[in-house]
C-alpha atoms as a PDB file:
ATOM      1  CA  UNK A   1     211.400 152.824 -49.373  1.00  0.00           C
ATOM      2  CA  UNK A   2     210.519 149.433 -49.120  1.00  0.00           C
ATOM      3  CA  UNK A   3     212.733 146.322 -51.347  1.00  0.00           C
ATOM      4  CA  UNK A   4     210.056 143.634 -49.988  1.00  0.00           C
ATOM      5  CA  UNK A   5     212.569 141.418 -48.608  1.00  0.00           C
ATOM      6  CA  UNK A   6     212.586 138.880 -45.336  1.00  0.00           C
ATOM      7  CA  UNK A   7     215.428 139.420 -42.753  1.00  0.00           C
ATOM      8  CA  UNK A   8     217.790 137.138 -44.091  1.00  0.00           C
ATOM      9  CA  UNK A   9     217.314 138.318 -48.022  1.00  0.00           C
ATOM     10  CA  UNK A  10     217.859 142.074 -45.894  1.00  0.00           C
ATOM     11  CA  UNK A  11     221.332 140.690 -44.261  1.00  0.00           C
ATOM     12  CA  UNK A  12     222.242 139.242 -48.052  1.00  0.00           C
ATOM     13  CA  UNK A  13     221.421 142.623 -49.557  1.00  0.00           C
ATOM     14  CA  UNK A  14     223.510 144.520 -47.234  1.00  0.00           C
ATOM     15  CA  UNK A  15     226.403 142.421 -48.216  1.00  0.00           C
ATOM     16  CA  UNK A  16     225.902 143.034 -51.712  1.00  0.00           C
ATOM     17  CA  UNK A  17     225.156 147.155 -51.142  1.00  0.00           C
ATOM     18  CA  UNK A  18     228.646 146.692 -49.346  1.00  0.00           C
ATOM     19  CA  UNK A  19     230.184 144.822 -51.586  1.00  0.00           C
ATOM     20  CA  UNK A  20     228.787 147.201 -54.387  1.00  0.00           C
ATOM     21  CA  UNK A  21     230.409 150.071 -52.927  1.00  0.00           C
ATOM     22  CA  UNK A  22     234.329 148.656 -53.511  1.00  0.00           C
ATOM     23  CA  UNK A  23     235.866 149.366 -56.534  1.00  0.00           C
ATOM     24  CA  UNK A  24     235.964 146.384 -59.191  1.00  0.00           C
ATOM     25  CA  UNK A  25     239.257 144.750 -58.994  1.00  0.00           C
ATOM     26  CA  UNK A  26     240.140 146.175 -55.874  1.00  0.00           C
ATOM     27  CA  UNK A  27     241.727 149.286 -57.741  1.00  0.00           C
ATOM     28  CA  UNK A  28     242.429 152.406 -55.420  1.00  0.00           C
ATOM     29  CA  UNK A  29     240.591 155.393 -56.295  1.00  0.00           C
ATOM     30  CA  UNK A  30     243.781 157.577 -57.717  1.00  0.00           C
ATOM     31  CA  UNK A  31     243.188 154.576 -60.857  1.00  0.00           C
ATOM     32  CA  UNK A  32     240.226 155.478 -61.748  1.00  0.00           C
ATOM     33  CA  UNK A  33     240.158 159.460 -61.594  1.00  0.00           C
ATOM     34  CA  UNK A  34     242.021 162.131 -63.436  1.00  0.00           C
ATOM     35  CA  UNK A  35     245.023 162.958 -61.876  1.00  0.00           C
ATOM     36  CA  UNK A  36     243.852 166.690 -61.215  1.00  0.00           C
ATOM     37  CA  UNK A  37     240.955 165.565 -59.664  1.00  0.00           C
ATOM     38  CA  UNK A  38     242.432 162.946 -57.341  1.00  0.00           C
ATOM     39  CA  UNK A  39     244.813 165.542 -56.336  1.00  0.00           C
ATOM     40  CA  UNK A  40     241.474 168.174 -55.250  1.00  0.00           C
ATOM     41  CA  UNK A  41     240.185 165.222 -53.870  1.00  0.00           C
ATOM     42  CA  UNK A  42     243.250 163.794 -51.633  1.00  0.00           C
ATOM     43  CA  UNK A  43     243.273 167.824 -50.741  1.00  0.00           C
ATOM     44  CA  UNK A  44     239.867 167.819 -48.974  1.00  0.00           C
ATOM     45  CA  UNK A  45     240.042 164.242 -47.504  1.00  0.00           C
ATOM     46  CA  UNK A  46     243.363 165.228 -45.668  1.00  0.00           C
ATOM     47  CA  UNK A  47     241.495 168.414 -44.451  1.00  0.00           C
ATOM     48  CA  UNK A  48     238.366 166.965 -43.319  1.00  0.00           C
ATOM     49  CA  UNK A  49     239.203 163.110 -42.431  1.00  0.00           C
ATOM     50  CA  UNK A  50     243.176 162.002 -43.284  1.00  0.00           C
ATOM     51  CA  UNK A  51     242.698 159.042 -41.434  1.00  0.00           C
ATOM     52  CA  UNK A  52     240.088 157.409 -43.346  1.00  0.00           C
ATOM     53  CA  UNK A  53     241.986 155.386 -45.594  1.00  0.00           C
ATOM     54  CA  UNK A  54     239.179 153.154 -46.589  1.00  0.00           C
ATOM     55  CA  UNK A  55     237.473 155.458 -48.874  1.00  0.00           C
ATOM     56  CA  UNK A  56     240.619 155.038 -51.380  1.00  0.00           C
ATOM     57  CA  UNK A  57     238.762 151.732 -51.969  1.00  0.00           C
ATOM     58  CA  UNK A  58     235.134 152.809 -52.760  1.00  0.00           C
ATOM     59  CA  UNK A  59     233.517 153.404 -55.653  1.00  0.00           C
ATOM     60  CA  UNK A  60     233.668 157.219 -56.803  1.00  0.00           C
ATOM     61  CA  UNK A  61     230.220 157.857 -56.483  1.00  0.00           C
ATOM     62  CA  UNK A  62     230.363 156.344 -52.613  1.00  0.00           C
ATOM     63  CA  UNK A  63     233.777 157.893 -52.348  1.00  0.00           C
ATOM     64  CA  UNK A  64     232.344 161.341 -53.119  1.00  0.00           C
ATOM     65  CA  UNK A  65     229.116 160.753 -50.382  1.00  0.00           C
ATOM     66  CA  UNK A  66     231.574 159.670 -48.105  1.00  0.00           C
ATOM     67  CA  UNK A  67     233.272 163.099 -48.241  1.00  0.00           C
ATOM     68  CA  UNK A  68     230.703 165.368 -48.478  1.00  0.00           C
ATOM     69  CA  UNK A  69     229.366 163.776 -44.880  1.00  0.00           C
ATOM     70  CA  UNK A  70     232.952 164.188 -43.612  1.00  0.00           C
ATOM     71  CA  UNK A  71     232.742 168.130 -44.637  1.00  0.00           C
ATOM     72  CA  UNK A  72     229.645 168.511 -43.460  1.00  0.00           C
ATOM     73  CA  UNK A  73     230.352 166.931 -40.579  1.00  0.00           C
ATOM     74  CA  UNK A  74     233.213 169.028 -40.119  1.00  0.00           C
ATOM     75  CA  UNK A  75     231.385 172.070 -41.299  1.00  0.00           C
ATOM     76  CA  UNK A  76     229.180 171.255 -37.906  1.00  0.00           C
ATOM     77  CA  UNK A  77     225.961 170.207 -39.948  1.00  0.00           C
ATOM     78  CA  UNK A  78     225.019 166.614 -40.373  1.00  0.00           C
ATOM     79  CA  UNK A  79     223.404 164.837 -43.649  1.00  0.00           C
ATOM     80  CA  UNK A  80     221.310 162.844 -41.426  1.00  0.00           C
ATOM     81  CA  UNK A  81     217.198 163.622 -41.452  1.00  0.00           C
ATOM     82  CA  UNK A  82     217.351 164.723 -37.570  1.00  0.00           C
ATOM     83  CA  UNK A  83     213.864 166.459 -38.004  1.00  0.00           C
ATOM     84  CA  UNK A  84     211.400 163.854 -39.410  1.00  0.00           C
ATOM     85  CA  UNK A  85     211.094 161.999 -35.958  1.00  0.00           C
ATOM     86  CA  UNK A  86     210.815 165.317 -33.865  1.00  0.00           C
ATOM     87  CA  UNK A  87     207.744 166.320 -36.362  1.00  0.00           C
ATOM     88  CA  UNK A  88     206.434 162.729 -36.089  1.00  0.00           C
ATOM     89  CA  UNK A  89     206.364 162.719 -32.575  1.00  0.00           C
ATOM     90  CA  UNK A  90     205.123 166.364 -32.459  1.00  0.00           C
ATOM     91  CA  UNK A  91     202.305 165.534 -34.936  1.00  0.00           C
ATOM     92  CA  UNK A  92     201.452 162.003 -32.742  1.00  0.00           C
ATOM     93  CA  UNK A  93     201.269 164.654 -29.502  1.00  0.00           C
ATOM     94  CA  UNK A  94     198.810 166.479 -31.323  1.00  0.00           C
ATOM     95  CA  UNK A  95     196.772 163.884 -33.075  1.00  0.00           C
ATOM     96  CA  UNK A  96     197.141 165.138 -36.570  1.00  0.00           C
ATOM     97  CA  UNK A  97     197.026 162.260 -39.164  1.00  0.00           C
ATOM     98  CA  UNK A  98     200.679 160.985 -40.908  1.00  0.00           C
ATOM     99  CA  UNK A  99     200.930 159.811 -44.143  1.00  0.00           C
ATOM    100  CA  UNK A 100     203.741 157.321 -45.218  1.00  0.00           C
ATOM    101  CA  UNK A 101     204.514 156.548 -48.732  1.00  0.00           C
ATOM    102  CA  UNK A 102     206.544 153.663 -49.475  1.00  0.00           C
ATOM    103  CA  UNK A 103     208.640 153.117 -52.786  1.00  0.00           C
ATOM    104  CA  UNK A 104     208.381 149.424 -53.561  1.00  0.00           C
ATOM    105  CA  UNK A 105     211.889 148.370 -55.669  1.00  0.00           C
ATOM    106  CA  UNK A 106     210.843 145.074 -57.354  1.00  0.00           C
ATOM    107  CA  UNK A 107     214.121 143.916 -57.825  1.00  0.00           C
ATOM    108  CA  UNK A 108     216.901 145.199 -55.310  1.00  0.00           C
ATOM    109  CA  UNK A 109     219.223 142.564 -55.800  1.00  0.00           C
ATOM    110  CA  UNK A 110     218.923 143.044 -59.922  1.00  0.00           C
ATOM    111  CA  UNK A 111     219.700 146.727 -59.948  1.00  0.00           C
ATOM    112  CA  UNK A 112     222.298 146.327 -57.423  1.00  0.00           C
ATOM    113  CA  UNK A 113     224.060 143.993 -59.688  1.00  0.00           C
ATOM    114  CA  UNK A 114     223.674 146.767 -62.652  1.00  0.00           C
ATOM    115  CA  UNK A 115     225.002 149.396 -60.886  1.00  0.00           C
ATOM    116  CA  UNK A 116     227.853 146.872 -59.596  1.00  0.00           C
ATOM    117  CA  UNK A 117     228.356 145.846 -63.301  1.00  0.00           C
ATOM    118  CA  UNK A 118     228.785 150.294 -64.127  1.00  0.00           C
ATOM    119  CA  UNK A 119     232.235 151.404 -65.154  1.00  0.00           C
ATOM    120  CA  UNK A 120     233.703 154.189 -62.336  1.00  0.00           C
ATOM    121  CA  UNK A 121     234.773 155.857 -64.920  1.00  0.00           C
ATOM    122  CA  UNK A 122     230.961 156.525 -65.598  1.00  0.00           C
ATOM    123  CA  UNK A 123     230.915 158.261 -62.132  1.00  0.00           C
ATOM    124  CA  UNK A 124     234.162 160.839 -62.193  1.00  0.00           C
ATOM    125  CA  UNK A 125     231.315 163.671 -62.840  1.00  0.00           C
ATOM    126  CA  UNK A 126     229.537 162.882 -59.975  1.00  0.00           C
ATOM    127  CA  UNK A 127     233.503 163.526 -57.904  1.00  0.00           C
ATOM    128  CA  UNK A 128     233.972 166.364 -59.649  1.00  0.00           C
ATOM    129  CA  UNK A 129     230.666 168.005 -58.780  1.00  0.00           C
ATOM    130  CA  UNK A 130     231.163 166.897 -55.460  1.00  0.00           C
ATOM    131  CA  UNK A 131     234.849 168.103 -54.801  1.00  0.00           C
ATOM    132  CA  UNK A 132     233.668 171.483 -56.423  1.00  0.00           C
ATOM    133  CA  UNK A 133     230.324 171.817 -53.936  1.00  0.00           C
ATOM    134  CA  UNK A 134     232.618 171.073 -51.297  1.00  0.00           C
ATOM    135  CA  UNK A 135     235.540 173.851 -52.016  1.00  0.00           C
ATOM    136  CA  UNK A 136     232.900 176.705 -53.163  1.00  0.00           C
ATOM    137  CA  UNK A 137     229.930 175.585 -50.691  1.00  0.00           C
ATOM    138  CA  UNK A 138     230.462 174.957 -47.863  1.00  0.00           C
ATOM    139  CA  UNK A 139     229.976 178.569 -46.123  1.00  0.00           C
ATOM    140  CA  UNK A 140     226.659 179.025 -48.293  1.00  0.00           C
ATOM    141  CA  UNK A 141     225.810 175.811 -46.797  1.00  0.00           C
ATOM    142  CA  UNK A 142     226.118 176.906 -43.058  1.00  0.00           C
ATOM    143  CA  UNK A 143     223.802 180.453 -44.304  1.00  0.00           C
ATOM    144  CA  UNK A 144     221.210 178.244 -45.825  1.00  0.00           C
ATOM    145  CA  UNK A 145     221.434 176.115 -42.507  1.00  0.00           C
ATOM    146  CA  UNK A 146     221.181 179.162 -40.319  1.00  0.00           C
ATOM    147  CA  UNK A 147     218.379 180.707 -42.690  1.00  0.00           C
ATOM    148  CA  UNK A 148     216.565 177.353 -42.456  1.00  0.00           C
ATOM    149  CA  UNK A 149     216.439 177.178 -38.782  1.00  0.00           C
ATOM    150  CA  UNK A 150     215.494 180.351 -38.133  1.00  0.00           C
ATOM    151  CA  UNK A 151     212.712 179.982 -40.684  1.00  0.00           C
ATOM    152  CA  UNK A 152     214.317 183.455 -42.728  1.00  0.00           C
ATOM    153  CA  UNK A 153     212.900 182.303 -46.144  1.00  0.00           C
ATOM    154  CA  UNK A 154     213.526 185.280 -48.484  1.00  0.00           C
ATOM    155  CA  UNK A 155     217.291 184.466 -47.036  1.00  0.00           C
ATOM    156  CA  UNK A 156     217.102 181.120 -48.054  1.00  0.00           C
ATOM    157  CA  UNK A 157     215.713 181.339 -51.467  1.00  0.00           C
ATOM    158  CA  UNK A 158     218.150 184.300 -52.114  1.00  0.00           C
ATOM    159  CA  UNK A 159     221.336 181.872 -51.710  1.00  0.00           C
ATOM    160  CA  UNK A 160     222.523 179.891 -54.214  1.00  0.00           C
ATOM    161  CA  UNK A 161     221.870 176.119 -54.321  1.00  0.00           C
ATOM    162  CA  UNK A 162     224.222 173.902 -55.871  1.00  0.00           C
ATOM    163  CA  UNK A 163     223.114 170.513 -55.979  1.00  0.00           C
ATOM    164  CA  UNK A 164     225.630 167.876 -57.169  1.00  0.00           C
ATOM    165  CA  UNK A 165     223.221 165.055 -56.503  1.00  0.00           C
ATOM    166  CA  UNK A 166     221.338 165.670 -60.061  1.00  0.00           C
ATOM    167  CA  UNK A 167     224.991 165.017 -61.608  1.00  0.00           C
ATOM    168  CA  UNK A 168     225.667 161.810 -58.865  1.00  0.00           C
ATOM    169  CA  UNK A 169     222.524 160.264 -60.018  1.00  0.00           C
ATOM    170  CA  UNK A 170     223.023 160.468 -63.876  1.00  0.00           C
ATOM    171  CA  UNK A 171     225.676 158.857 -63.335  1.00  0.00           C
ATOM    172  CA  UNK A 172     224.001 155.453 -61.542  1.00  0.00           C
ATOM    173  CA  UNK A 173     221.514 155.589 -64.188  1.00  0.00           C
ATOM    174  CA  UNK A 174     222.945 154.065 -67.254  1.00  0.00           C
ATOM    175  CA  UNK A 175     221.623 150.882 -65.678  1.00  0.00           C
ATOM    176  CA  UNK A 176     218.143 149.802 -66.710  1.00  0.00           C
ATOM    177  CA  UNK A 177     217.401 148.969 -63.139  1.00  0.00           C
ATOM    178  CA  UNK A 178     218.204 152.054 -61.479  1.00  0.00           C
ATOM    179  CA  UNK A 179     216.347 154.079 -64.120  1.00  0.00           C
ATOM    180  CA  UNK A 180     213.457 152.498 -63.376  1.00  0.00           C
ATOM    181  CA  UNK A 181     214.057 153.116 -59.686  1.00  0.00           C
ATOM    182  CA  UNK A 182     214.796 156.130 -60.111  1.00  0.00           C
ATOM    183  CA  UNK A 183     211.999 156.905 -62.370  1.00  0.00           C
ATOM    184  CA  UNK A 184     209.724 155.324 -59.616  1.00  0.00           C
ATOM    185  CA  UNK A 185     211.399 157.683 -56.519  1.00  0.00           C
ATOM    186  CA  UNK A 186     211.031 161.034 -59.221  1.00  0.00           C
ATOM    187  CA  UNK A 187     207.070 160.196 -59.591  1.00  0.00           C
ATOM    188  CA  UNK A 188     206.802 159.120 -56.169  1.00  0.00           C
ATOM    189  CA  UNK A 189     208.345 162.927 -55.265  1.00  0.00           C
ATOM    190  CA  UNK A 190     205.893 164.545 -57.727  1.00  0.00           C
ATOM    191  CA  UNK A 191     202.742 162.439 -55.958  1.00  0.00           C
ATOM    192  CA  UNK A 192     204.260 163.424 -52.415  1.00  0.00           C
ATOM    193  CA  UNK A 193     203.890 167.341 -53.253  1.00  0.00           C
ATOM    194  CA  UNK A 194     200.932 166.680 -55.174  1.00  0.00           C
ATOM    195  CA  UNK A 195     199.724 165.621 -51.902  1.00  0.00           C
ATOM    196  CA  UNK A 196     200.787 168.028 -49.700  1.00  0.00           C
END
């Protein structure tokens, strides 16, 4: 994904993406989301990370990434693409051809803004769905991990699949901007499998 940017309009948008992340008026977290909810979500971040004390001041949405990375991370997976490179370099090795698409976001700074300008309260589904992946999933998670690396496919397509991203993004995309972005990314999946 590509915003188009020079390196100091990248150092000014990393600001901004940080600065997006905070909570408006500095409010903590337990503010924004039901009671019940902060209380399953306090739960998990004293079980997977109690000293991170920062993510009280985040967003929900970024609150609820940041602990589903600490669970997994906990769990002993990672959220990070580790195998892209090793298939790059494998495919390099071999000469085979590599295709990159880009996704060009016209205005980065724009939809930051919009999503900046989004009530939190817009985003409690996107916790919720989160907090519930993490206290029903994470075992199935480790089996489809397991089933994935050892290339057991019937395995994997017989466990179930949660995905709380679906609910995380309709959540960012009451802004114009980021429906248009994500509009773009959605089309620019379909063209990928077309491709493949």
């Amino acid at each position: 994904m590509s915003a188009g940017v020079g390196p100091i309009g990248a150092i000014r948008l990393y600001v901004q993406w940080r600065r997006t992340q905070k909570n408006p008026d500095h409010l903590k977290l337990n503010v924004w989301l039901p009671a019940p909810l902060y209380a399953r979500f306090e739960a998990l971040k004293n079980r997977f990370d109690a000293n991170d004390s920062a993510i009280e001041e985040l967003r929900p949405s970024f609150a609820a990434l940041r602990l589903y990375e600490h669970a997994v991370d906990a769990a002993g997976m990672t959220v990070r693409d580790e195998v892209e490179p090793a298939v790059i370099k494998l495919a390099k090795r071999r000469r085979i051809p590599i295709q990159r698409f880009e996704l060009k976001v016209e205005d980065p700074s724009g939809a930051l803004k919009e999503v900046g300008a989004l009530s939190p309260t817009l985003e409690i589904d996107c916790v919720a769905a989160t907090v519930t992946r993490i206290e029903s999933d994470l075992p199935s998670m480790q089996e489809r991990a397991k089933a994935w690396a050892t290339g057991d496919v019937d395995r994997l397509r017989a466990l179930p699949y949660p995905n709380q991203r679906e609910v995380c993004i309709s959540a960012l995309s009451n802004s114009r901007a980021s429906k248009r972005w994500l509009t773009g990314w959605r089309r620019h999946g379909a063209q990928r499998r077309r491709r493949r």
